[in-house]
Each structure stands twice: as structure tokens, then as C-alpha cells.
Protein backbone atom coordinates (compact mmCIF):
# COMPACT_ATOMS: atom_id res chain seq x y z
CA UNK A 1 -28.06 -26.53 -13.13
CA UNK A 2 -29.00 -23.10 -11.00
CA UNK A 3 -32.28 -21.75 -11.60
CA UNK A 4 -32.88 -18.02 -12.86
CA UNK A 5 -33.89 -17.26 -9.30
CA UNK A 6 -30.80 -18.07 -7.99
CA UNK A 7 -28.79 -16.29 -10.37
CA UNK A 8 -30.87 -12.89 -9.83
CA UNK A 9 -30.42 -13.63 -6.38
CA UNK A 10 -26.65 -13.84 -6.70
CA UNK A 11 -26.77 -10.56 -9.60
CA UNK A 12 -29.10 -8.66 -6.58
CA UNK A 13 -26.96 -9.30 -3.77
CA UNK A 14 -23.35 -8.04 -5.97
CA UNK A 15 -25.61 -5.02 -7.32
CA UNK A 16 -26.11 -3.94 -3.82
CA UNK A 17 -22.87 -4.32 -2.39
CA UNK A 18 -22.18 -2.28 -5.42
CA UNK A 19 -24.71 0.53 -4.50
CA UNK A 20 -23.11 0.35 -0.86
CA UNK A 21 -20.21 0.82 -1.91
CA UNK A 22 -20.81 4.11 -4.32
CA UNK A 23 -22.55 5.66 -1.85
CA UNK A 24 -19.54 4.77 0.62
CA UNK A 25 -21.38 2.52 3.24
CA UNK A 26 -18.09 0.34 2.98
CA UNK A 27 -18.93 -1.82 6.39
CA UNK A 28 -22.41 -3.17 4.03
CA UNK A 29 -20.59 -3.07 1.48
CA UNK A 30 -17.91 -5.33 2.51
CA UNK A 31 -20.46 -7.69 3.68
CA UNK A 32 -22.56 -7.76 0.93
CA UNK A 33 -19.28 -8.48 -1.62
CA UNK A 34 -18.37 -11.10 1.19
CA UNK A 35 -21.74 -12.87 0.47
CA UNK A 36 -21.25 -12.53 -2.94
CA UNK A 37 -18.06 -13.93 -2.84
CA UNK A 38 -19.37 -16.64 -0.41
CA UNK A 39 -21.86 -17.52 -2.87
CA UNK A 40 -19.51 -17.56 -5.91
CA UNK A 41 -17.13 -20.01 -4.50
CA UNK A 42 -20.16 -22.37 -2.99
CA UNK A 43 -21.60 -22.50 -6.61
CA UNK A 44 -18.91 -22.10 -8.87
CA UNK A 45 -21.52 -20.34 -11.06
CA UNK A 46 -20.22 -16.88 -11.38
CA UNK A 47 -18.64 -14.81 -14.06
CA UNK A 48 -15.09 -14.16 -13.79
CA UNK A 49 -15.44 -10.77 -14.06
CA UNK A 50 -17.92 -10.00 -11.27
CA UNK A 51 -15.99 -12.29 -8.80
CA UNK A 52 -12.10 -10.45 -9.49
CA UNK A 53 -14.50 -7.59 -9.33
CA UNK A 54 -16.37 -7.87 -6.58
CA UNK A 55 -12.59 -9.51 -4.65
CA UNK A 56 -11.18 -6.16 -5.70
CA UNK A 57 -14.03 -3.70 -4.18
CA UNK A 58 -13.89 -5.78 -1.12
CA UNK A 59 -9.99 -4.87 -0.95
CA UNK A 60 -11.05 -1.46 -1.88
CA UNK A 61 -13.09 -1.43 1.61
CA UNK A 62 -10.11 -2.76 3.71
CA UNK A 63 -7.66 -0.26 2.24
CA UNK A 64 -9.45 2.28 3.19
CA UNK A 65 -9.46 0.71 6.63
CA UNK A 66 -5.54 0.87 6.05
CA UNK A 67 -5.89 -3.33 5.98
CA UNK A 68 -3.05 -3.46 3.41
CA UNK A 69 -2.09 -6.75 3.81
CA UNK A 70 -6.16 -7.80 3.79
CA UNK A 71 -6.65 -5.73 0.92
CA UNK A 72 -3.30 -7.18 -1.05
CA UNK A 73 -5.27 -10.46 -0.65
CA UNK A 74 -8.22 -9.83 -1.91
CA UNK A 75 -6.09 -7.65 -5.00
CA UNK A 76 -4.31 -10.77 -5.72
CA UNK A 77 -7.47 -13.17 -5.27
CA UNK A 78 -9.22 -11.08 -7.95
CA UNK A 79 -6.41 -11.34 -10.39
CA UNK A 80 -6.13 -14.94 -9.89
CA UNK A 81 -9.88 -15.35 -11.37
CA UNK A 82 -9.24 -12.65 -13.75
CA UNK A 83 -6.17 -11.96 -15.45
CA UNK A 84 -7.39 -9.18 -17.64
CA UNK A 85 -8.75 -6.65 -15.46
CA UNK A 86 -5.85 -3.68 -14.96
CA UNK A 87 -7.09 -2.38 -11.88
CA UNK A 88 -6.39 -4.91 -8.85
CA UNK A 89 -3.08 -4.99 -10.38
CA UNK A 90 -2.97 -1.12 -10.06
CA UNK A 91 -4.67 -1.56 -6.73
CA UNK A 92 -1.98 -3.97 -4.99
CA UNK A 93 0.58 -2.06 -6.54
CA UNK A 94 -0.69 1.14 -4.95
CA UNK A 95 -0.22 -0.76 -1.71
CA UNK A 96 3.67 -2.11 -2.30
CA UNK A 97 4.91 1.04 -3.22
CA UNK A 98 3.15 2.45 0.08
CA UNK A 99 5.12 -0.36 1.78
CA UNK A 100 8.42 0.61 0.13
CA UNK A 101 8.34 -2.37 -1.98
CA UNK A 102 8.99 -0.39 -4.94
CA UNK A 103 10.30 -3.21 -7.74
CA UNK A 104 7.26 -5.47 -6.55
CA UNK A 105 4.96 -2.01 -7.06
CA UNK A 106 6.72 -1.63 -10.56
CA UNK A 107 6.13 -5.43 -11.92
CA UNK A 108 2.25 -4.62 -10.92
CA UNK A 109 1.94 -1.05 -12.50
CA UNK A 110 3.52 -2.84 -15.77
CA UNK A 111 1.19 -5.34 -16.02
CA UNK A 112 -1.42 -2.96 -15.34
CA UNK A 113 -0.21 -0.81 -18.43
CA UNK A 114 0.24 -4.23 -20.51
CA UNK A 115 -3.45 -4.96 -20.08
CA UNK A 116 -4.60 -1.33 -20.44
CA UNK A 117 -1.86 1.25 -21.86
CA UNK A 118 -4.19 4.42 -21.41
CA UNK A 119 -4.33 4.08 -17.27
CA UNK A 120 -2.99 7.45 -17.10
CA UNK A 121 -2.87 6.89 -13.14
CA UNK A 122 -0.80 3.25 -14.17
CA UNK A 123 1.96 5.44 -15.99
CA UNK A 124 2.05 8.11 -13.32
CA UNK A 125 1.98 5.69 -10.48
CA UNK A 126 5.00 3.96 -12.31
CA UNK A 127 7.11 6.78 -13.32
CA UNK A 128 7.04 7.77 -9.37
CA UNK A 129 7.66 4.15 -7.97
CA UNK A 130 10.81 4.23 -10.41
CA UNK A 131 12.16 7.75 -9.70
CA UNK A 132 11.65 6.73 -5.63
CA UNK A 133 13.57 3.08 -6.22
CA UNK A 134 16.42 5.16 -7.62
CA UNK A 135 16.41 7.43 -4.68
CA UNK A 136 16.39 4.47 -2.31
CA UNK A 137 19.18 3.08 -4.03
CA UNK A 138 21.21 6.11 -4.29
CA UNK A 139 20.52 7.08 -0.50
CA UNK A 140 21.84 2.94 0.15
CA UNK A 141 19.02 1.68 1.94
């Protein structure tokens, strides 16, 4: 059983990779959600929440590095420990439809909008990826 000094240690260390990240100091704040992570999986202590959570900030940092592929990974790691948090799906499918991988995009926007159907940016981001996949199909490529 972890002691309460262990567990603020663990809350400290995701709260400041959290502060990092805010105030956009995304190289700490990757490696402070790394840590986090790190600690997380060594454990197997941690909320769900905070670890899809702290998987998607860290893909945050990496696609703003243009990391897409990095960043789908951590997207998809975060949704993997928690299913019912809208924005990693929103997130990866941000990336696919960059990509061109517009029905994969679409499948993620929906499920996005299944868990939350008020992400106004989930129903724009879908209308778009669905006007562009009929485009693609009508141009034949």
C-alpha cells in the first residue's frame, strides 16, 4: 500500500507538468508528464483520468513539435486507460485528417461527439473531414 507521501509526490510532479505546460514550457512539460507517466505505470496506483490525461498533454507537446505519429501514440495510449474522455479522441483525429486519413479522422470525431455531443470543435472538425472525403472521392484519388 503507497503512503500519502508518495501519492502527493506523484499529484506534485503531474500538477507541475501541468503548470509547464499552461504557461507553454512544453520541453518541462513533456518531461515532467513523462515522469508522471513513468511513475504511473511503475506503481499502478494512478487514477485513470490523470494518466489518459497526462498521455494526452504529453501528445499535445509532440504535436506541436509536428511529432504526429508520437503524438497519435500517446492520443491512443490515453484512450486506452480512459475511454470516456472526448478529447484524445478529438486530438488523434485532428492528426488523421491532417494526414489525409479522413474516414479514420471521422470514426474519432464520432466517438468524440458520442462521449460529449456539445464539442462544438468535434462537430465542426467532422462536418469538414466529411465535406473533404467527398472531395477526395469525387477528384478520384
Amino acid at each position: 500500500m503507497e503512503d500519502e507521501k508518495e501519492v502527493l509526490d506523484r499529484q506534485t510532479v503531474l500538477n507541475e507538468a501541468n503548470e509547464e505546460f499552461k504557461n507553454k514550457h512544453y520541453e518541462r512539460a513533456e518531461e515532467l508528464y513523462t515522469e508522471f507517466i513513468n511513475i504511473c505505470m511503475t506503481s499502478g496506483q494512478c487514477s485513470s483520468t490523470d494518466l489518459a490525461i497526462a498521455y494526452n498533454n504529453r501528445g499535445q507537446v509532440k504535436y506541436f513539435r509536428v511529432d504526429f505519429y508520437e503524438a497519435m501514440d500517446d492520443y491512443s495510449a490515453a484512450i486506452k486507460v480512459s475511454k470516456h474522455l472526448e478529447v484524445p479522441y478529438y486530438n488523434r483525429g485532428l492528426i488523421l485528417y491532417r494526414l489525409g486519413f479522413f474516414k479514420d479522422a471521422e470514426v474519432d470525431f464520432k466517438k468524440a461527439l458520442e462521449i460529449n455531443a456539445d464539442f462544438e470543435d468535434a462537430k465542426l472538425s467532422l462536418r469538414q473531414t466529411i465535406l473533404d472525403s467527398e472531395e477526395k472521392i469525387k477528384r478520384g484519388y
